[in-house]
C-alpha atoms as a PDB file:
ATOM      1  CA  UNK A   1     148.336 169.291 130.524  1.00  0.00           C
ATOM      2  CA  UNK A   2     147.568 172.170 128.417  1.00  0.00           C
ATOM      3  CA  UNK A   3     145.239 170.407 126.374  1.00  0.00           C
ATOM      4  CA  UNK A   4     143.431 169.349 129.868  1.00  0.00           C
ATOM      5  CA  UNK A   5     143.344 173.080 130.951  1.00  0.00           C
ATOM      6  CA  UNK A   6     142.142 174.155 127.256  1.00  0.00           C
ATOM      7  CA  UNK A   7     139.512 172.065 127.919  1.00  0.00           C
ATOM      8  CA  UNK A   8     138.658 172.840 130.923  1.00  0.00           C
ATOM      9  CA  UNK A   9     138.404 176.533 130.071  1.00  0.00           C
ATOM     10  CA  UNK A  10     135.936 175.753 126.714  1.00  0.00           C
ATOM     11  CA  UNK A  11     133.684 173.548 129.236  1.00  0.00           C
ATOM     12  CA  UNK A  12     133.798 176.665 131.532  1.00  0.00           C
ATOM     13  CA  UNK A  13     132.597 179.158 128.292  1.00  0.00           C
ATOM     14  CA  UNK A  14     130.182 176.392 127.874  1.00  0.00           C
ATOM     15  CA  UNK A  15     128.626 176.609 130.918  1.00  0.00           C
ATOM     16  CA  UNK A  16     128.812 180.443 131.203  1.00  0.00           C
ATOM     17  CA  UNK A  17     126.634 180.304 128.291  1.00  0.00           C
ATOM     18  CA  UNK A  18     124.134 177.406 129.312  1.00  0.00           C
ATOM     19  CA  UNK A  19     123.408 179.273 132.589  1.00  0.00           C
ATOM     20  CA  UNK A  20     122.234 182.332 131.278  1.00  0.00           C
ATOM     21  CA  UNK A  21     119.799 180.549 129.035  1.00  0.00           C
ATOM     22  CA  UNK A  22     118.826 178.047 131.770  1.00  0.00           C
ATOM     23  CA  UNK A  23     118.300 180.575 134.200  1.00  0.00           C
ATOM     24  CA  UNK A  24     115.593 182.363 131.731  1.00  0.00           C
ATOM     25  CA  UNK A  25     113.659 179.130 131.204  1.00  0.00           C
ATOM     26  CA  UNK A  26     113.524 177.979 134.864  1.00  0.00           C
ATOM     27  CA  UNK A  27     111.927 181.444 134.852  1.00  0.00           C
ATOM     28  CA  UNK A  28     109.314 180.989 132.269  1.00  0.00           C
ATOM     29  CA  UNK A  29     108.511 177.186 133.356  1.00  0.00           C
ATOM     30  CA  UNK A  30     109.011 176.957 137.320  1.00  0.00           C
ATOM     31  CA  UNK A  31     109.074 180.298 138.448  1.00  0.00           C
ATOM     32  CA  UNK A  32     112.326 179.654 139.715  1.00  0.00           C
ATOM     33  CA  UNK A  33     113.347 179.752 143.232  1.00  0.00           C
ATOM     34  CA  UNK A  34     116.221 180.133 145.843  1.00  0.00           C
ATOM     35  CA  UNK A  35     116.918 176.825 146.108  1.00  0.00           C
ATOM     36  CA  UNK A  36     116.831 175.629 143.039  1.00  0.00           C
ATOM     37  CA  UNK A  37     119.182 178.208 141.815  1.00  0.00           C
ATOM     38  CA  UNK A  38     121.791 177.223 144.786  1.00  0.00           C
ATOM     39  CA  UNK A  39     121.304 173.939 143.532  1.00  0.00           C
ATOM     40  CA  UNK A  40     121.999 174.168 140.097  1.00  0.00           C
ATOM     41  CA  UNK A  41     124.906 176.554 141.045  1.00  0.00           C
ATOM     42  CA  UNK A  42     126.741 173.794 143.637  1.00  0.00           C
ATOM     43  CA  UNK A  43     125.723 171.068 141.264  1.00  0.00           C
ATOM     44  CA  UNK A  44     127.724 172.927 138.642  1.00  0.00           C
ATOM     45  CA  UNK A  45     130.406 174.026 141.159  1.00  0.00           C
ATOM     46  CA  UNK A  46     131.107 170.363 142.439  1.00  0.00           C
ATOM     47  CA  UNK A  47     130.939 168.785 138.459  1.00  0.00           C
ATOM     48  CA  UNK A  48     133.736 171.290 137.606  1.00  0.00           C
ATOM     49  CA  UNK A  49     135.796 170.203 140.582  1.00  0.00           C
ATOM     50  CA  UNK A  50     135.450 166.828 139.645  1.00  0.00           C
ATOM     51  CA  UNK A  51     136.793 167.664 136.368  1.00  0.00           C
ATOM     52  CA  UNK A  52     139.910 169.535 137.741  1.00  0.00           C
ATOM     53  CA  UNK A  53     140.716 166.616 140.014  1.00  0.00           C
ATOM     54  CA  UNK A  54     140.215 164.251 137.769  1.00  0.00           C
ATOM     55  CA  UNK A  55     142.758 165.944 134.825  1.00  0.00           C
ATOM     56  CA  UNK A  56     145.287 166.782 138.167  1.00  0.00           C
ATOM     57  CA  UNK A  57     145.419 163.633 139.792  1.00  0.00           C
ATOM     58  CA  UNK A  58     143.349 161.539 137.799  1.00  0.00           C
ATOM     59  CA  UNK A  59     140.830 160.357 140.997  1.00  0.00           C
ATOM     60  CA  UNK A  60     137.329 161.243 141.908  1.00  0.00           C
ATOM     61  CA  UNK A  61     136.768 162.353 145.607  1.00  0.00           C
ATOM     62  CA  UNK A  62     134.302 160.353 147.384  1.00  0.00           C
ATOM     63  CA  UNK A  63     133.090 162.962 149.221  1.00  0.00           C
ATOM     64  CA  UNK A  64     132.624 164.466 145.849  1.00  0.00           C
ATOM     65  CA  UNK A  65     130.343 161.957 144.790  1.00  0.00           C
ATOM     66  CA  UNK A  66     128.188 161.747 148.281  1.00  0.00           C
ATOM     67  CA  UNK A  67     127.477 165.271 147.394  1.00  0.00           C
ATOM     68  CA  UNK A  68     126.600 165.134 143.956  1.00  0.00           C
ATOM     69  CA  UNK A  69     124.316 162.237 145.122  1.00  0.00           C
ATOM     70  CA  UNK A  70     122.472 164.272 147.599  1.00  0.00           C
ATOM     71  CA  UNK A  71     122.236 166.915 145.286  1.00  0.00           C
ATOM     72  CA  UNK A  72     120.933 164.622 142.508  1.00  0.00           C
ATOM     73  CA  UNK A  73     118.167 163.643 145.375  1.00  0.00           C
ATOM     74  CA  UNK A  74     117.365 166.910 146.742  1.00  0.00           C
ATOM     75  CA  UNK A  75     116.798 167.724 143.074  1.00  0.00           C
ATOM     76  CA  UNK A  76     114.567 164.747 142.579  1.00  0.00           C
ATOM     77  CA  UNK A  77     112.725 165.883 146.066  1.00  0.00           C
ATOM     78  CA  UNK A  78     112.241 169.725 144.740  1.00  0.00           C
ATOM     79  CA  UNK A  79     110.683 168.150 141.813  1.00  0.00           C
ATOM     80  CA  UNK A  80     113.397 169.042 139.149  1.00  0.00           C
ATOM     81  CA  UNK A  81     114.561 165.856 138.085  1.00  0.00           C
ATOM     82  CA  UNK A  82     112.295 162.682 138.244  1.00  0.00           C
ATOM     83  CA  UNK A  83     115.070 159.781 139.221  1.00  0.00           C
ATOM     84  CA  UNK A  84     115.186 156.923 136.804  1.00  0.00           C
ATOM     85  CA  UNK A  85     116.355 154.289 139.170  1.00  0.00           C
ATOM     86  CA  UNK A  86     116.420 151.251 136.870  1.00  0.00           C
ATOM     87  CA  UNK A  87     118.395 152.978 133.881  1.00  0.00           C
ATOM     88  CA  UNK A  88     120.808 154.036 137.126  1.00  0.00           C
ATOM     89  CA  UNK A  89     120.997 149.928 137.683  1.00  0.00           C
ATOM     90  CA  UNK A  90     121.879 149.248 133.779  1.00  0.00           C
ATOM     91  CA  UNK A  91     124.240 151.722 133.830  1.00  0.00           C
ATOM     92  CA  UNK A  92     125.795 150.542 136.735  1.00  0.00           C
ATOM     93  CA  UNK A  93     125.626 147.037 135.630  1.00  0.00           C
ATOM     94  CA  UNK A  94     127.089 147.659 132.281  1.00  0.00           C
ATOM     95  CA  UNK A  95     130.017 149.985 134.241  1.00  0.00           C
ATOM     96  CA  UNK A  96     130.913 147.220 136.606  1.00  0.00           C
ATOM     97  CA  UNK A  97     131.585 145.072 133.661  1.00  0.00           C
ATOM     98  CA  UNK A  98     133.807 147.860 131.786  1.00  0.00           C
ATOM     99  CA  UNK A  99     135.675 148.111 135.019  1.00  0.00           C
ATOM    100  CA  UNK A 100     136.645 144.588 135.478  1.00  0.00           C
ATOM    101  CA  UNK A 101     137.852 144.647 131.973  1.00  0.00           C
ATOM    102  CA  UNK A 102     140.045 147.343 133.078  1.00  0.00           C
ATOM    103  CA  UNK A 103     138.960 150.213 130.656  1.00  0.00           C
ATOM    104  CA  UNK A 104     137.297 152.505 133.255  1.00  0.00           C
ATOM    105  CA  UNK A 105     138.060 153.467 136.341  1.00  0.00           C
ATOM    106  CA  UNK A 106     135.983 152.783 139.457  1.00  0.00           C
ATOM    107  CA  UNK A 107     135.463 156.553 140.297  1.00  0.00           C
ATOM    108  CA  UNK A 108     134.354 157.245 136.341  1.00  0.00           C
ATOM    109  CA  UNK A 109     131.791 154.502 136.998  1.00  0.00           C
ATOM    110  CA  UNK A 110     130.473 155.520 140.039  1.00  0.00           C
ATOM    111  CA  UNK A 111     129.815 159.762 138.940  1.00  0.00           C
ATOM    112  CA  UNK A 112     128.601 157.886 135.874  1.00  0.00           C
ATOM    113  CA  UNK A 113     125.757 156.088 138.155  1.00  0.00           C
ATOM    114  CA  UNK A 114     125.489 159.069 139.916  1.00  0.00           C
ATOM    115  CA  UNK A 115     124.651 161.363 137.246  1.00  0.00           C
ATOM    116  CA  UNK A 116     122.498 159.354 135.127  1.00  0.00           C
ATOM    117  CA  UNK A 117     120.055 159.015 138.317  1.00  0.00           C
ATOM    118  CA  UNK A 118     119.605 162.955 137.043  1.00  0.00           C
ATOM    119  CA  UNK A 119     118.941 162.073 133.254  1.00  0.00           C
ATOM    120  CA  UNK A 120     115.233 161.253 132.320  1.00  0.00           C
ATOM    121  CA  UNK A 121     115.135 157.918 130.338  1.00  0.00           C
ATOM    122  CA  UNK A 122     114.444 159.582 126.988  1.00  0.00           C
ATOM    123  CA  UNK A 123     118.066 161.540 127.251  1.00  0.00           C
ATOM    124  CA  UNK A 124     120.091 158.597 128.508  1.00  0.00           C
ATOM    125  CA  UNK A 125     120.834 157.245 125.442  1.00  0.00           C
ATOM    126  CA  UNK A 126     122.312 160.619 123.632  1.00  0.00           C
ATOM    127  CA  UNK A 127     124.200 160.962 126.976  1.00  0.00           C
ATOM    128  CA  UNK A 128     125.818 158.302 126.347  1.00  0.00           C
ATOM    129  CA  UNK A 129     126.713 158.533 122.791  1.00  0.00           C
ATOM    130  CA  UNK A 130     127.697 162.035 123.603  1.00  0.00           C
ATOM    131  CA  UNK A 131     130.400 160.684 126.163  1.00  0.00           C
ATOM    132  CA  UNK A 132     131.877 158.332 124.026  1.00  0.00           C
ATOM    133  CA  UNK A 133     132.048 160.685 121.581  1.00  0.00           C
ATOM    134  CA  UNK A 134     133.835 163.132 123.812  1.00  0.00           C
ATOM    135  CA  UNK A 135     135.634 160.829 125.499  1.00  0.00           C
ATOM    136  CA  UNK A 136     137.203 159.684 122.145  1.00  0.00           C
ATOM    137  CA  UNK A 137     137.895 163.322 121.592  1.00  0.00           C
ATOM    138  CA  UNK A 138     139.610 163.238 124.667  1.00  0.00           C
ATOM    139  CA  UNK A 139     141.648 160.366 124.642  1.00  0.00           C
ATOM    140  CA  UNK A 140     142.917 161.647 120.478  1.00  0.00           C
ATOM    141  CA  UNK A 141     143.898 164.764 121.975  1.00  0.00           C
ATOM    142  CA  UNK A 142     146.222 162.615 124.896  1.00  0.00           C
ATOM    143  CA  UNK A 143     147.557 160.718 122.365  1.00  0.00           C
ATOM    144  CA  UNK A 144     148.579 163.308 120.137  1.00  0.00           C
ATOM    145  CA  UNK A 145     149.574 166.077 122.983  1.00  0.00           C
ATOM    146  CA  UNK A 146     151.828 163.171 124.505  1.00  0.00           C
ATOM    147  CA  UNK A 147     153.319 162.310 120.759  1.00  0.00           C
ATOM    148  CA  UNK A 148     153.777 165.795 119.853  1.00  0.00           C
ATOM    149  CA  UNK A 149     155.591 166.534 123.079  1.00  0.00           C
ATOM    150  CA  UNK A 150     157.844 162.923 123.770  1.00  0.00           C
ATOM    151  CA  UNK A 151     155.814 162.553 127.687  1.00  0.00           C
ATOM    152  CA  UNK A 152     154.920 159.262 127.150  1.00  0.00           C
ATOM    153  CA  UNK A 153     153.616 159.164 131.051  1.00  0.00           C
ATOM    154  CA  UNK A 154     150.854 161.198 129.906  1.00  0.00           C
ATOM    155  CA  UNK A 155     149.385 158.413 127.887  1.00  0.00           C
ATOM    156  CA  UNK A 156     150.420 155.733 130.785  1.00  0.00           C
ATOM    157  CA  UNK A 157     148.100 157.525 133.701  1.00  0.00           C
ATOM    158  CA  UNK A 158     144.908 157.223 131.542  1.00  0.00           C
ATOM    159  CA  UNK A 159     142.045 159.598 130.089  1.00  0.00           C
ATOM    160  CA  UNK A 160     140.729 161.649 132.661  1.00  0.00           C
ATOM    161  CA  UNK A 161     137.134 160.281 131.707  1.00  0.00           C
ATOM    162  CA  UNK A 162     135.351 162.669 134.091  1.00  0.00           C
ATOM    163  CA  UNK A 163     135.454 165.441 131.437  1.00  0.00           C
ATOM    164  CA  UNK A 164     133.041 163.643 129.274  1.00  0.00           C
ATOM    165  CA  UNK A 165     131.194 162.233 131.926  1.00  0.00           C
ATOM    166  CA  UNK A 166     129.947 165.208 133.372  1.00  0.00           C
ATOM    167  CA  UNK A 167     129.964 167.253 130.255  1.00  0.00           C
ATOM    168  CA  UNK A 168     127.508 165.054 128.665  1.00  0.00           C
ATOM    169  CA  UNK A 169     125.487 164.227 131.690  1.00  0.00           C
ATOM    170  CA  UNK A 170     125.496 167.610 132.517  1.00  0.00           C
ATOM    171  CA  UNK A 171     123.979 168.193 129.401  1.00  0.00           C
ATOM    172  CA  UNK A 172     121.367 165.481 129.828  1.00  0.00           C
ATOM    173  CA  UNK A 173     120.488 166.620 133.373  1.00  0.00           C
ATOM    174  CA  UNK A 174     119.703 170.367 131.838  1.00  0.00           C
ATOM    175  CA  UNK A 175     117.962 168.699 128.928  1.00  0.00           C
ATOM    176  CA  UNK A 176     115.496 166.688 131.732  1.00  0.00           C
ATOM    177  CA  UNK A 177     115.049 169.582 133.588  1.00  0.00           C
ATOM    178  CA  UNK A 178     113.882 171.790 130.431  1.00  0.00           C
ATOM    179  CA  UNK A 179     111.461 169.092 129.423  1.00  0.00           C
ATOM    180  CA  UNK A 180     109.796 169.066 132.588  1.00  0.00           C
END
């Protein structure tokens, strides 16, 4: 659990330090507005509760994901993010099939969808090397926090696979919306 909230608190710095930086380029490209800013900000609010309740009680909220949709739309509709409905469709496809082989959970699959609806196609690929990556990095740091302290139940309720999800989408989403 302490390597969860470790985590939690670098992704936190992280985003402290991306905002900042994101907030001065919307300026320069977009002259940024109100509601872009307010979405960005309960974009990034409702990713880091999907984090927390994924590392707590290792579930997604659906209610969590309706939003994040209809932010990922209103985005789309401000003209922030173009949607990229057929990469949303592979992903999908290729998710369904990891979840009937039991590696991923159903949640993980859908913010997964969700999120890469945000992700113009030339990011979507580094997104998802990026996750893997981190979600290696995750699971090795399970393993060895449940080995090092003998809570073998750690290991049994899974990787909370929401922390690389939305770190790297996250990252993919700001990428789009810089490139714009």
């Amino acid at each position: 659990m302490m390597l969860y909230l470790a985590l939690l608190k670098k992704s936190l710095q992280i985003f402290r330090q991306l905002i900042p930086i994101l907030v001065q380029q919307i300026n320069i490209k977009l002259s940024f507005s109100y509601s872009q800013g307010l979405l960005i900000i309960l974009l990034a609010l409702v990713l880091i509760r999907v984090i927390c309740s994924d590392i707590l009680r290792r579930e997604i909220g659906t209610y969590d994901l309706i939003f994040i949709l209809i932010l990922v739309v209103v985005a789309d509709w401000l003209n922030i993010n173009q949607l990229v409905y057929l990469s949303a469709l592979k992903v999908f496809s290729c998710g369904i099939i990891v979840w009937l082989l039991g590696i991923c959970g159903a949640g993980d699959i859908k913010l997964l969808t969700i999120l890469s609806l945000g992700v113009s196609q030339q990011w979507l690929l580094l997104c998802v090397v990026i996750m893997l990556f981190l979600g290696g990095v995750t699971a090795g740091g399970l393993l060895l926090y449940s080995k090092c302290s003998g809570r073998k139940e750690i290991v049994n309720r899974g990787v909370p696979y929401a922390i690389p999800i939305v770190l790297s989408f996250g990252f993919g989403i700001i990428l789009t919306f810089l490139s714009k």
